[in-house]
C-alpha atoms as a PDB file:
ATOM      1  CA  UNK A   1       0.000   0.000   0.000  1.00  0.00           C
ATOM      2  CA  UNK A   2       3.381   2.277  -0.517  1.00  0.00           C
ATOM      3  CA  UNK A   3       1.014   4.889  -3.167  1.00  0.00           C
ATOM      4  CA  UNK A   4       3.161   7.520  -2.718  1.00  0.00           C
ATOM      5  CA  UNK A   5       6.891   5.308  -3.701  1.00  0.00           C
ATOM      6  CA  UNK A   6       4.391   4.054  -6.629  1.00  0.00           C
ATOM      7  CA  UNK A   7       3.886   7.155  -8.174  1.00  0.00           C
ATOM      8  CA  UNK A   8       7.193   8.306  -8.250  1.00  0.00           C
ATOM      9  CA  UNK A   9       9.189   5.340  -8.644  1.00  0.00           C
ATOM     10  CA  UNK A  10       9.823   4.772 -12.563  1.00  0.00           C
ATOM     11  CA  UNK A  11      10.887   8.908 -12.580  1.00  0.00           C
ATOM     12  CA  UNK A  12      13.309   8.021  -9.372  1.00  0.00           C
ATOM     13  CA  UNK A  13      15.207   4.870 -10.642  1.00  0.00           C
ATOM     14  CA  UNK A  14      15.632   7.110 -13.564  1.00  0.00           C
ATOM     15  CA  UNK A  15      17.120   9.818 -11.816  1.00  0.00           C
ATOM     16  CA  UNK A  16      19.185   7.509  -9.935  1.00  0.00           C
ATOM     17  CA  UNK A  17      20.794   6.338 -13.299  1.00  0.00           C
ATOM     18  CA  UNK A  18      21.333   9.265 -14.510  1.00  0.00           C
ATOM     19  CA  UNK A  19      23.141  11.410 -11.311  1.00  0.00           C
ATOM     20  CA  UNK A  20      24.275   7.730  -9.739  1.00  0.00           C
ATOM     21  CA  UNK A  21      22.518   7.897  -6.876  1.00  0.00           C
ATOM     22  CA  UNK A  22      22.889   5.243  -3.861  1.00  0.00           C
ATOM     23  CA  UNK A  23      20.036   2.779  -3.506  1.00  0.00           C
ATOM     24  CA  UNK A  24      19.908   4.667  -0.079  1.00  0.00           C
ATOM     25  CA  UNK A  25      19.762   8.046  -1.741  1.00  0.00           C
ATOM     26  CA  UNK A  26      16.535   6.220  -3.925  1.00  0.00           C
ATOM     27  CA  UNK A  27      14.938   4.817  -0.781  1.00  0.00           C
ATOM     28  CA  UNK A  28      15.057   7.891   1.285  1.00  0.00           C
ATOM     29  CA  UNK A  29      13.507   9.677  -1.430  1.00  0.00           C
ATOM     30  CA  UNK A  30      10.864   7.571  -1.986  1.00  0.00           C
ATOM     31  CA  UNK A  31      10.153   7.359   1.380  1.00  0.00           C
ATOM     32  CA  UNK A  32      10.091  11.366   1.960  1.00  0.00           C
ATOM     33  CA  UNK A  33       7.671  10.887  -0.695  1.00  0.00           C
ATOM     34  CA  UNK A  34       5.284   8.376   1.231  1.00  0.00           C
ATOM     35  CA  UNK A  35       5.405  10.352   4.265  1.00  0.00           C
ATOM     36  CA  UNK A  36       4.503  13.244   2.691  1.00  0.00           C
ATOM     37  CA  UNK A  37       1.558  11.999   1.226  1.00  0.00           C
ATOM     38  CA  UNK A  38       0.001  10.414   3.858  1.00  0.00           C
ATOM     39  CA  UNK A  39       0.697  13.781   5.872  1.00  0.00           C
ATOM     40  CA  UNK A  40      -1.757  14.957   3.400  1.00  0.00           C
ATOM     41  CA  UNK A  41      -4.124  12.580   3.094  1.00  0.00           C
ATOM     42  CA  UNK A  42      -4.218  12.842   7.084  1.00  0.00           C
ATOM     43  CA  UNK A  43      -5.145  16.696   7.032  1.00  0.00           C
ATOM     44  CA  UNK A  44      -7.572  16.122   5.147  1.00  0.00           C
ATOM     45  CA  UNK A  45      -9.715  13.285   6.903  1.00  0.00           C
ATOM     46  CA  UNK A  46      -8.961  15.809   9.922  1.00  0.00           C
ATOM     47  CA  UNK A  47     -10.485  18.697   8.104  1.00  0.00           C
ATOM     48  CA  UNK A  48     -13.643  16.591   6.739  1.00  0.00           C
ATOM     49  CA  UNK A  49     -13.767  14.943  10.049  1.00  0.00           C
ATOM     50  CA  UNK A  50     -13.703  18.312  12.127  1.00  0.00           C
ATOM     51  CA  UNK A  51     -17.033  18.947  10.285  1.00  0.00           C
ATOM     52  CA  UNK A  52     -16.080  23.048  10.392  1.00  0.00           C
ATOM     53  CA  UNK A  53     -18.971  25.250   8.182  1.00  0.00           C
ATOM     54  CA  UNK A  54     -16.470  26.937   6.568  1.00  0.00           C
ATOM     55  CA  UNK A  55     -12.240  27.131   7.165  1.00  0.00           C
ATOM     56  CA  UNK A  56     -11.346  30.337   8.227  1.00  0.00           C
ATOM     57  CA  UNK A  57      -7.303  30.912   8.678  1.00  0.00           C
ATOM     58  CA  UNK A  58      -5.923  33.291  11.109  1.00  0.00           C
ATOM     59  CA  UNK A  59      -4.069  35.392   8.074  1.00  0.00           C
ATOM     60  CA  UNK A  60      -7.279  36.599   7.110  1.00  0.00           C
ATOM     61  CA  UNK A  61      -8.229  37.796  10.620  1.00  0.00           C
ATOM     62  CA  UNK A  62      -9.013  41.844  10.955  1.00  0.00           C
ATOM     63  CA  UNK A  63      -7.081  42.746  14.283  1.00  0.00           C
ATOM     64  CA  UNK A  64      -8.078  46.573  13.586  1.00  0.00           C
ATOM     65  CA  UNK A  65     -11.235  45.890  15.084  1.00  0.00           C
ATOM     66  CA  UNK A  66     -11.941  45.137  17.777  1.00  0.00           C
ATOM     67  CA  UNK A  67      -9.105  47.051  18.688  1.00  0.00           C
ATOM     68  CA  UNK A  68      -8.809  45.943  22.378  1.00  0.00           C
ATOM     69  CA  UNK A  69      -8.035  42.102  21.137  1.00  0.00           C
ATOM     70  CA  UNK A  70      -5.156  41.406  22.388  1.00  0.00           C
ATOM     71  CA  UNK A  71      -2.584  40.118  19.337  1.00  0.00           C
ATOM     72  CA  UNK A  72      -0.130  38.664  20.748  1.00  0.00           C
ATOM     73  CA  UNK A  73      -2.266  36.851  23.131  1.00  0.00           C
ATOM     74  CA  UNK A  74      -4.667  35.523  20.096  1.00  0.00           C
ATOM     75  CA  UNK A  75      -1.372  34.642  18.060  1.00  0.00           C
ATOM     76  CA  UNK A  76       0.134  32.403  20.974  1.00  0.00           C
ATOM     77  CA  UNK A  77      -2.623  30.026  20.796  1.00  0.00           C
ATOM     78  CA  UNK A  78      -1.758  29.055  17.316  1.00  0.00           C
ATOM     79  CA  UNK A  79       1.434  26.798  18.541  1.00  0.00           C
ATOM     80  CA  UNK A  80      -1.215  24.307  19.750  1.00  0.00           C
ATOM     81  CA  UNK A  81       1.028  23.775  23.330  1.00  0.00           C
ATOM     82  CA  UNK A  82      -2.953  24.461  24.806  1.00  0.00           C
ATOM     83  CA  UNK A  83      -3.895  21.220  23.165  1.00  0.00           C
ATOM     84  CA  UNK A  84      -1.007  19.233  24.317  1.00  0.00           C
ATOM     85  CA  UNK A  85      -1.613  20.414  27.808  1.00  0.00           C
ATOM     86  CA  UNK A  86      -5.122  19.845  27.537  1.00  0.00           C
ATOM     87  CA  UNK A  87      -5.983  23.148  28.290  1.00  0.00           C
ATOM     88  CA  UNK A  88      -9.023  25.221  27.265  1.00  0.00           C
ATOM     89  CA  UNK A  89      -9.298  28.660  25.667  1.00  0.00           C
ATOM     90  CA  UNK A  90     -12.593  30.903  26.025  1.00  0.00           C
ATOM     91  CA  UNK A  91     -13.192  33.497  23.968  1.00  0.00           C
ATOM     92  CA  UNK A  92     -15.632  36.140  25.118  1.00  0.00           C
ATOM     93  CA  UNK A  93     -16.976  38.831  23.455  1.00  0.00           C
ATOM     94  CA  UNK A  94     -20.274  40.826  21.952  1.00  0.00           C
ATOM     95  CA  UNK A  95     -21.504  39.590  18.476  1.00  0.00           C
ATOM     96  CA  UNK A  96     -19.550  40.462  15.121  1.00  0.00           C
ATOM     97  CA  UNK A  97     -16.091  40.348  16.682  1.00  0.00           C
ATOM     98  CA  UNK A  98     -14.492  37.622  15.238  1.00  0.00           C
ATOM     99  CA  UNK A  99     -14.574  34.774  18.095  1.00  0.00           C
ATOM    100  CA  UNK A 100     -16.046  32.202  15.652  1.00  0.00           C
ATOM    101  CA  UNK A 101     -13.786  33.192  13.206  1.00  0.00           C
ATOM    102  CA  UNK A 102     -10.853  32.488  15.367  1.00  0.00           C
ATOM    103  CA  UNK A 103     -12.366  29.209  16.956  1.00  0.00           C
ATOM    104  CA  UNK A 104     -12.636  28.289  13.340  1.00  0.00           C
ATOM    105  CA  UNK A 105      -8.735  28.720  12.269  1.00  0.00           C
ATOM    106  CA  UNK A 106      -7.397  27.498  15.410  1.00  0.00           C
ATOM    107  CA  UNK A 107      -9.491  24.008  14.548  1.00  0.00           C
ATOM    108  CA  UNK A 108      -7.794  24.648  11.105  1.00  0.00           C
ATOM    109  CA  UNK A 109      -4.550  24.878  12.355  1.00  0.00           C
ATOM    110  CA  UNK A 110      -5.278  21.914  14.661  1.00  0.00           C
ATOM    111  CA  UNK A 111      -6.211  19.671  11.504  1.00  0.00           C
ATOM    112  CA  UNK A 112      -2.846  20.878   9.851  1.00  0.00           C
ATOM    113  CA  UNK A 113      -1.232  19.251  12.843  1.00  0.00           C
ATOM    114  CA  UNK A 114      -2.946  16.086  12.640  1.00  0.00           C
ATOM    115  CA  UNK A 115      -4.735  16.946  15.873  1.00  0.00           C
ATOM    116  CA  UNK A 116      -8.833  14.829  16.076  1.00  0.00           C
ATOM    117  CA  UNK A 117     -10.606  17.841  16.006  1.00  0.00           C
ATOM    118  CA  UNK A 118     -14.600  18.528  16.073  1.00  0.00           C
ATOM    119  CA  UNK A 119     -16.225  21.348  15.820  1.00  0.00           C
ATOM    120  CA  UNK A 120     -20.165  21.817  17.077  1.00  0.00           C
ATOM    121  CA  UNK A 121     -22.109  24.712  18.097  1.00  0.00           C
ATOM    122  CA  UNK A 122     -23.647  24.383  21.771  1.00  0.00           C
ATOM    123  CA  UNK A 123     -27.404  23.764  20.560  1.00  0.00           C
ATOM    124  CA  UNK A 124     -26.065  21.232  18.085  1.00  0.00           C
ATOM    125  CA  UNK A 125     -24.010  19.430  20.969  1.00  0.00           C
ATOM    126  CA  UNK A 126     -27.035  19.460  23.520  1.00  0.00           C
ATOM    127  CA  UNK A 127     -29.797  18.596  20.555  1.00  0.00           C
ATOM    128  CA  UNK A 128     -27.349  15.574  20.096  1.00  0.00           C
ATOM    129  CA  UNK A 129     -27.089  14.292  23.212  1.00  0.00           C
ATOM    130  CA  UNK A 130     -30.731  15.323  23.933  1.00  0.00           C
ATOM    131  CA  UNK A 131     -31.859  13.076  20.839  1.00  0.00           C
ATOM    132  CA  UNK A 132     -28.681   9.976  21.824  1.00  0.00           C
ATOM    133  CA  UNK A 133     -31.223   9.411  25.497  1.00  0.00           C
ATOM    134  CA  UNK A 134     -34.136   8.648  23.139  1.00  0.00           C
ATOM    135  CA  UNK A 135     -32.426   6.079  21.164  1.00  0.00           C
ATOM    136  CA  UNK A 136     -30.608   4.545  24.254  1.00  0.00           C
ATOM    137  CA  UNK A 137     -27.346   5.353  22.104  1.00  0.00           C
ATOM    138  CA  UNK A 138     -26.156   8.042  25.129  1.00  0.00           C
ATOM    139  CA  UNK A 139     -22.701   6.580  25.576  1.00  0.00           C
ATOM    140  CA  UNK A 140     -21.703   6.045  22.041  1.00  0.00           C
ATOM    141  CA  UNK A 141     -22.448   9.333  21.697  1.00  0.00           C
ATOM    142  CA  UNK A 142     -20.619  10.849  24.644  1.00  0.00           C
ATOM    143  CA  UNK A 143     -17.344   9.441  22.970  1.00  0.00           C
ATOM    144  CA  UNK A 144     -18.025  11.691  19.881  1.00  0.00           C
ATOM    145  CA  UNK A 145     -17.623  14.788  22.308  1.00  0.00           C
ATOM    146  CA  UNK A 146     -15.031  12.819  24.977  1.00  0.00           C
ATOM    147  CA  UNK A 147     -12.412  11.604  22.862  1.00  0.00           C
ATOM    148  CA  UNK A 148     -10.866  13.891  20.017  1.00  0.00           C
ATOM    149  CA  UNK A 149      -7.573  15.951  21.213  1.00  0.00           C
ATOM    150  CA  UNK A 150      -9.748  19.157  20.698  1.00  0.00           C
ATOM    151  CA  UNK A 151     -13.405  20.246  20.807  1.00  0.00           C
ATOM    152  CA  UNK A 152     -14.560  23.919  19.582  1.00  0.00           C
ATOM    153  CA  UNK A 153     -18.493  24.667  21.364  1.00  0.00           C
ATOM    154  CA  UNK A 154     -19.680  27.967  19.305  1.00  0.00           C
ATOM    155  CA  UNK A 155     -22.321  30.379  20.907  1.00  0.00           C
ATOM    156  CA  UNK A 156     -22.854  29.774  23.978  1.00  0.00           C
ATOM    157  CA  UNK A 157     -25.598  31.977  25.461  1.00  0.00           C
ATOM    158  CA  UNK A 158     -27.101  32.742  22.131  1.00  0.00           C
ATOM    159  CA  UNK A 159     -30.017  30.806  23.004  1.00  0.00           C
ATOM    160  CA  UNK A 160     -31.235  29.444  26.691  1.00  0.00           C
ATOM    161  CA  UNK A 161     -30.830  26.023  27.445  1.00  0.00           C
ATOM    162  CA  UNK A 162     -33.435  23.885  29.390  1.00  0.00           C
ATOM    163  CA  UNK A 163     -32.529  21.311  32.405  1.00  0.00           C
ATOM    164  CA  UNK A 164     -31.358  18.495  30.850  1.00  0.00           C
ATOM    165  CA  UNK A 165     -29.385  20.534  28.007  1.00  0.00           C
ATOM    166  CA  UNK A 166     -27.524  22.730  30.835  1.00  0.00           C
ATOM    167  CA  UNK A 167     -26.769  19.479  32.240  1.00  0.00           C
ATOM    168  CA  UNK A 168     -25.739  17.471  29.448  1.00  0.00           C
ATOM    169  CA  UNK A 169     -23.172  20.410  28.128  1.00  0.00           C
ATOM    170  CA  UNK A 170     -21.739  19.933  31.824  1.00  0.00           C
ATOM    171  CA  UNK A 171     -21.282  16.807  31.374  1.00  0.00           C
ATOM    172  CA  UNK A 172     -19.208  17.474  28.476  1.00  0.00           C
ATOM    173  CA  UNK A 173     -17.516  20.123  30.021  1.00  0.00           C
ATOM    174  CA  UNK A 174     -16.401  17.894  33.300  1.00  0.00           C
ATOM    175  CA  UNK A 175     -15.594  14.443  31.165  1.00  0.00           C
ATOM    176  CA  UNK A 176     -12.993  16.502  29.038  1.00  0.00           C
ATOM    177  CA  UNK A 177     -11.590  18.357  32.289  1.00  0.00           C
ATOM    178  CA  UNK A 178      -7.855  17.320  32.471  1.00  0.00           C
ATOM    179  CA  UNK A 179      -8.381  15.286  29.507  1.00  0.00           C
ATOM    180  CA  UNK A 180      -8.957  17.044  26.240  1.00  0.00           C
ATOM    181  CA  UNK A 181      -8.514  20.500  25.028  1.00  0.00           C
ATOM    182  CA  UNK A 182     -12.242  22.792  24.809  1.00  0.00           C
ATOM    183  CA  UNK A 183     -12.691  26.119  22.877  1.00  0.00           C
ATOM    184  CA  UNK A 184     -15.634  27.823  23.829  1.00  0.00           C
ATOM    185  CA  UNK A 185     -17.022  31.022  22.274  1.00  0.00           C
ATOM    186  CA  UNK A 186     -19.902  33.002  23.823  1.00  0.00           C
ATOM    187  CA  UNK A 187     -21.403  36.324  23.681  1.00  0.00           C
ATOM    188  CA  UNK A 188     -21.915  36.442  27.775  1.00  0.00           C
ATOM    189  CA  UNK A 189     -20.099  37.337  30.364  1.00  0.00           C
ATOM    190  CA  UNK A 190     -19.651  34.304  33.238  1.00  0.00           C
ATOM    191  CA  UNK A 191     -22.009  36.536  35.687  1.00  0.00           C
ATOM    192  CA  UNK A 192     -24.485  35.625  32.856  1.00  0.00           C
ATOM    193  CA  UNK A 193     -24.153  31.914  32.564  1.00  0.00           C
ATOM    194  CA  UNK A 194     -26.847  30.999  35.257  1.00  0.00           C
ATOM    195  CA  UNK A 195     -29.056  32.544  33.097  1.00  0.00           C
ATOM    196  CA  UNK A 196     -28.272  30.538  29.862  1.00  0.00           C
ATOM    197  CA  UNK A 197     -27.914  27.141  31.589  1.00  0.00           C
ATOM    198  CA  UNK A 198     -31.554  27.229  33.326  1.00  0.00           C
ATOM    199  CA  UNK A 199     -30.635  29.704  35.832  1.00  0.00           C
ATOM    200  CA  UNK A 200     -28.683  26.817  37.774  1.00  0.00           C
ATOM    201  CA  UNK A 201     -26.093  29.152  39.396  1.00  0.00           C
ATOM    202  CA  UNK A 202     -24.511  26.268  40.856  1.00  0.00           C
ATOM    203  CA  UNK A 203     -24.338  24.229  37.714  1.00  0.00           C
ATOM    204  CA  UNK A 204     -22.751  27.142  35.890  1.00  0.00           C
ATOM    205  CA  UNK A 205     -20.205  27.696  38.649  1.00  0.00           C
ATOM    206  CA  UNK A 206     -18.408  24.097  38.274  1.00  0.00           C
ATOM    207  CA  UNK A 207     -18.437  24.330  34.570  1.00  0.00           C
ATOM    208  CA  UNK A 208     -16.886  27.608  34.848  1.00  0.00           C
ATOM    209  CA  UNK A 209     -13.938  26.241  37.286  1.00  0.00           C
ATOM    210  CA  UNK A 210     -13.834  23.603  34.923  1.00  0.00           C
ATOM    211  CA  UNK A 211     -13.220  25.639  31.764  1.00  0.00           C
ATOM    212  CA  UNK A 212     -10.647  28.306  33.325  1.00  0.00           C
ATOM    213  CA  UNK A 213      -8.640  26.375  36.237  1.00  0.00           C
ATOM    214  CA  UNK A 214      -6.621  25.260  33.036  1.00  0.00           C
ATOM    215  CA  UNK A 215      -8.042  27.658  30.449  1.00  0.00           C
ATOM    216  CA  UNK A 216      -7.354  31.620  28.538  1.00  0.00           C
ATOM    217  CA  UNK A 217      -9.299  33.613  28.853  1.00  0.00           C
ATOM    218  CA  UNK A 218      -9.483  36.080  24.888  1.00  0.00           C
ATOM    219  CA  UNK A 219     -12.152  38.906  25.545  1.00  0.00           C
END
């Protein structure tokens, strides 16, 4: 299954011939190109798997506005050492600033590093998980959300969340603590998250801890 030494092997024995090349020189060649190939073919299941509405890349990012973002502090997060330390990153801010923009192109950026990556927005996670009780296929499920290297929740607190849904993105939130990386964008301050997750104060306190004990904070 050696594609990549297939497609280029007539062209390199060739070469070899002609500029006398070792059969090591040959082999290391065709095995850069085989790596390189499958490097490839890797981003790309990432990408596809990450299920991301759109890719978004942090070149194309406007840092004029808002102008309070602080650069160097967005710009650090794209050497992935959050990931490997299974830490979290929050990014906080009002509508039209550019929060799912970055949470896109640091999944992006994940997927070029071969990093499991998925990407949901909070109703879709909750709706999910809501819909996995029904079918008695809860567990399965939970291992969607439990086991890649990185998970990126969009909009949090643009719509309320019931009970069980406050309860279920908890869940989430506390399986992943200390073993997975979270991004988490949301348009509300944490005084504010009682009221999205069904005005459970106490609820929205431990996810809180949860996401910032190991976690930035980008506002």
């Amino acid at each position: 299954h050696l594609r990549g030494m297939e497609g280029i092997l007539e062209e390199t024995l060739k070469k070899a011939a002609v500029d006398n090349l070792t059969p090591a020189d040959v082999l290391l060649i065709l095995t850069d190109q085989e790596t390189a190939e499958r490097k490839q073919k890797l981003i790309k299941y990432r990408i596809t798997q990450a299920n991301f509405p759109t890719l978004k890349t942090i070149d194309a990012f406007n840092f004029n506005f808002p102008k309070s973002i602080n650069k160097a502090n967005v710009l650090s997060l794209f050497d992935l050492q959050f990931v490997h330390l299974k830490q979290n990153v929050i990014l906080m801010g009002p509508p039209g600033t550019g929060k799912t923009h970055l949470a896109l192109a640091i999944g992006y950026q994940a997927c070029q590093a071969g990093i499991k990556t998925i990407f949901t927005t909070a109703m879709n996670l909750i709706n999910h998980l809501s819909a996995s009780l029904a079918d008695n296929s809860f567990l399965k499920t939970m291992k969607i959300y439990k086991t890649p290297q990185l998970i990126i929740i969009d909009e949090l607190g643009f719509l309320p969340v019931d009970k069980q849904g406050a309860e279920l993105l908890f869940q989430v939130i506390s399986d992943r603590y200390e073993c997975g990386s979270i991004v988490i964008t949301t348009n509300r301050a944490f005084r504010d998250w009682g009221s999205i997750l069904n005005n459970d104060n106490t609820l929205a306190s431990a996810a809180i801890d949860r996401l910032i004990h190991h976690g930035t904070l980008v506002q």
